[in-house]
N, C-alpha and C. Protein backbone atom coordinates (compact mmCIF):
# COMPACT_ATOMS: atom_id res chain seq x y z
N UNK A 1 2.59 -8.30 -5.13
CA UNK A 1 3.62 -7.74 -4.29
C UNK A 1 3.74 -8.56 -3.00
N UNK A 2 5.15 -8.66 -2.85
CA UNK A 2 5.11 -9.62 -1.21
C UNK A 2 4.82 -8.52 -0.44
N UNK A 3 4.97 -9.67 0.96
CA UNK A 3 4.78 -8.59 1.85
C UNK A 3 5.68 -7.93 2.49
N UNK A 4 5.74 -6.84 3.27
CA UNK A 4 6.60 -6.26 4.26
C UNK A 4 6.72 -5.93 5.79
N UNK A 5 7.86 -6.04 6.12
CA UNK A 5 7.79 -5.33 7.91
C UNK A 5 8.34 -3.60 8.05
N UNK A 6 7.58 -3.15 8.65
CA UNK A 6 7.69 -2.02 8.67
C UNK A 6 8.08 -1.36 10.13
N UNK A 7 9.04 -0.33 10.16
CA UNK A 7 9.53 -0.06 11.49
C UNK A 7 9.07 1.53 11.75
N UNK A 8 8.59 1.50 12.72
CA UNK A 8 8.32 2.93 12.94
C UNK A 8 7.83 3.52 14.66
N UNK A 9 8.49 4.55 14.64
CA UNK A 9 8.23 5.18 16.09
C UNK A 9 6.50 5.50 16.59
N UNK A 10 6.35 4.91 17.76
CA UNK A 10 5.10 5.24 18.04
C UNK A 10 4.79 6.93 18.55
N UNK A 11 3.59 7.44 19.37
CA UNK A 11 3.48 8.34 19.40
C UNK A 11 4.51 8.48 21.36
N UNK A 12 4.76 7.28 21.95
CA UNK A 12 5.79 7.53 23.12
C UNK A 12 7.14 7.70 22.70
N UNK A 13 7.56 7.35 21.65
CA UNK A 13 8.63 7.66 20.80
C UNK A 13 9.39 6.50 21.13
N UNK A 14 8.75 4.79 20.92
CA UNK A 14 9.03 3.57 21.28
C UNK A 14 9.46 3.34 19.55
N UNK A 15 10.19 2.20 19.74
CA UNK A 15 10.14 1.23 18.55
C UNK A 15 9.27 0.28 17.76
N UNK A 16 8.51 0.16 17.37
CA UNK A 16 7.69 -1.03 16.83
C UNK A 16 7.50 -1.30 15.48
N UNK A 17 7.34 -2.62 14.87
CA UNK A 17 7.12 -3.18 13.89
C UNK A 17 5.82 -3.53 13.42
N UNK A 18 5.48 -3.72 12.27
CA UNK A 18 4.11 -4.36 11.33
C UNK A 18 4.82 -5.07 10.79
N UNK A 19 3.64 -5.87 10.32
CA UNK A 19 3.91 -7.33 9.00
C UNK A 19 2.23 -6.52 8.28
N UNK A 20 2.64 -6.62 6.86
CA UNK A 20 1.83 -5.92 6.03
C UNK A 20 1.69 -7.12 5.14
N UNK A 21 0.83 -7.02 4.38
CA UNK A 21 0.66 -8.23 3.44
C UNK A 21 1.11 -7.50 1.97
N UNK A 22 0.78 -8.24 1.08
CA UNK A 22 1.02 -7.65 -0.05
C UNK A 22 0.01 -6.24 -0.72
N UNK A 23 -1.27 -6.82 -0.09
CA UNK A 23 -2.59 -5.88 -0.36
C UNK A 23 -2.43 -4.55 0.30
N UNK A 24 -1.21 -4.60 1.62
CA UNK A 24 -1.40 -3.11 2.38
C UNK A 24 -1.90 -3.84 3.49
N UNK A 25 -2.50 -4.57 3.88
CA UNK A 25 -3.58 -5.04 5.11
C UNK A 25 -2.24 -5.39 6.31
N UNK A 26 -2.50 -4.55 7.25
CA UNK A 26 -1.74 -5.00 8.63
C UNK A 26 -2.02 -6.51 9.21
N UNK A 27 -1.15 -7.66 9.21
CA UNK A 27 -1.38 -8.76 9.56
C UNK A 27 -0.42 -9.02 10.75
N UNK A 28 -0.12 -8.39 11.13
CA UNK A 28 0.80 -8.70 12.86
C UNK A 28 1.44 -7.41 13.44
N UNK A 29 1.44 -7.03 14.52
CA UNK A 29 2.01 -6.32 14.90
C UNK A 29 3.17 -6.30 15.79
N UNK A 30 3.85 -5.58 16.36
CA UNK A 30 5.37 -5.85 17.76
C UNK A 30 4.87 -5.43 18.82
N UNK A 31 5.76 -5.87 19.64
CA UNK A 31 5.65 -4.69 21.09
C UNK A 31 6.58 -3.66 20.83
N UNK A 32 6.60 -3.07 22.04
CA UNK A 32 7.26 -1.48 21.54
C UNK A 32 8.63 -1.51 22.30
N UNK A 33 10.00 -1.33 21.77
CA UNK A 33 11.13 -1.28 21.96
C UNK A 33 11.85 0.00 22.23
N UNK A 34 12.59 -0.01 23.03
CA UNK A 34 13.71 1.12 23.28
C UNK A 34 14.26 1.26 22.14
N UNK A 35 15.09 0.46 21.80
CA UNK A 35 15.60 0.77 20.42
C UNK A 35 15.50 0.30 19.14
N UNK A 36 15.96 0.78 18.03
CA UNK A 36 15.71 0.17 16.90
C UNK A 36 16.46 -0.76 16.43
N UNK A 37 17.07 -1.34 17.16
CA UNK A 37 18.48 -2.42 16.85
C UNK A 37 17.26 -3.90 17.38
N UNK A 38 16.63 -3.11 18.73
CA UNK A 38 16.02 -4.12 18.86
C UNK A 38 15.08 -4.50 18.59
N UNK A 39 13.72 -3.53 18.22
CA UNK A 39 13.22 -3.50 16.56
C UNK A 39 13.40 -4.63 16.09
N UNK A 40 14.45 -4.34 15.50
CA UNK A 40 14.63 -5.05 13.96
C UNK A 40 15.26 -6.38 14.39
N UNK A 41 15.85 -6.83 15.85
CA UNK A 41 16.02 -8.49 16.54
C UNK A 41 14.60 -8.72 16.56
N UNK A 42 13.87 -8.38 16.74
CA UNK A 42 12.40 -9.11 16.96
C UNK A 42 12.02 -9.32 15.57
N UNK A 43 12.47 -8.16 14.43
CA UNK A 43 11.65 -9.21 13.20
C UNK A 43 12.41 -10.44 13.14
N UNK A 44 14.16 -10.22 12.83
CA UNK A 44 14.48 -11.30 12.53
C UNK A 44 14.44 -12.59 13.60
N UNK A 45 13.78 -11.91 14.75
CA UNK A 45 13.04 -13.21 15.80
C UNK A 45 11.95 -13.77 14.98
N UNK A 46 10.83 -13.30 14.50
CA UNK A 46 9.74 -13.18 14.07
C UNK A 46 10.12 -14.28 12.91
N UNK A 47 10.98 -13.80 11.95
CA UNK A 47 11.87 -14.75 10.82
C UNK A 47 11.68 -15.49 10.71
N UNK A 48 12.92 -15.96 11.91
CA UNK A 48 13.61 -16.92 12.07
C UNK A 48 12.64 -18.17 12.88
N UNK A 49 11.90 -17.97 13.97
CA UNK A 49 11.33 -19.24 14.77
C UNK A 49 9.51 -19.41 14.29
N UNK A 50 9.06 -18.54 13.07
CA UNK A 50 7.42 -18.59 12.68
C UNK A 50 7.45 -19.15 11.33
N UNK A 51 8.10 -19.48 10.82
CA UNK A 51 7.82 -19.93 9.22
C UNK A 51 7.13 -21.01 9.21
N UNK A 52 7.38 -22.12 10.50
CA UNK A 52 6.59 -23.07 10.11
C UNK A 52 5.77 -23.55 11.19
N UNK A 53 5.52 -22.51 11.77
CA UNK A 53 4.75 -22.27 13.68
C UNK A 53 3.30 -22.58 13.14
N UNK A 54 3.23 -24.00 14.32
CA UNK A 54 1.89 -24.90 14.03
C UNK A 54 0.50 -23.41 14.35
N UNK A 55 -0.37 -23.71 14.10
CA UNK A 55 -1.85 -23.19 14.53
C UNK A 55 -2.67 -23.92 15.66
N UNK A 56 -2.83 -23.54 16.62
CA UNK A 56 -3.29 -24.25 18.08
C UNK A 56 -4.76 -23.20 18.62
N UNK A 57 -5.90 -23.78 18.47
CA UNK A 57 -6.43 -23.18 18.87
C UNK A 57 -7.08 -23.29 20.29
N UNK A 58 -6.84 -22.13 20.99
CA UNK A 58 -7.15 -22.27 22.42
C UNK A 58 -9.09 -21.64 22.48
N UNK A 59 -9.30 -22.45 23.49
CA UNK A 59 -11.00 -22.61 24.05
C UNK A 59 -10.87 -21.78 25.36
């Protein structure tokens, strides 16, 4: 199973997203949004500019 993003209200009654893997395992999370329009601009932010986002590791 691929994976999915998932949208759901927190307990402040904010907007936020997951990236789930195929297994169920939470692999990224959002910040928390006013609305759900904007929600769902941050996945397709998320989309659109990470598919091929180098790995940099900071010391």
């Amino acid at each position: 199973m691929a994976g999915k993003f998932e949208v759901y209200k927190d307990k402040a009654g904010k907007y936020r997203f997951r990236l789930k893997a195929g297994n169920g395992e939470i692999i990224a999370v959002g910040e928390a949004y006013e609305s759900k329009a904007s929600c769902l601009n941050g996945i397709e932010s998320v989309k659109k500019n990470a598919p091929d986002a180098p790995v940099i590791e900071e010391e």
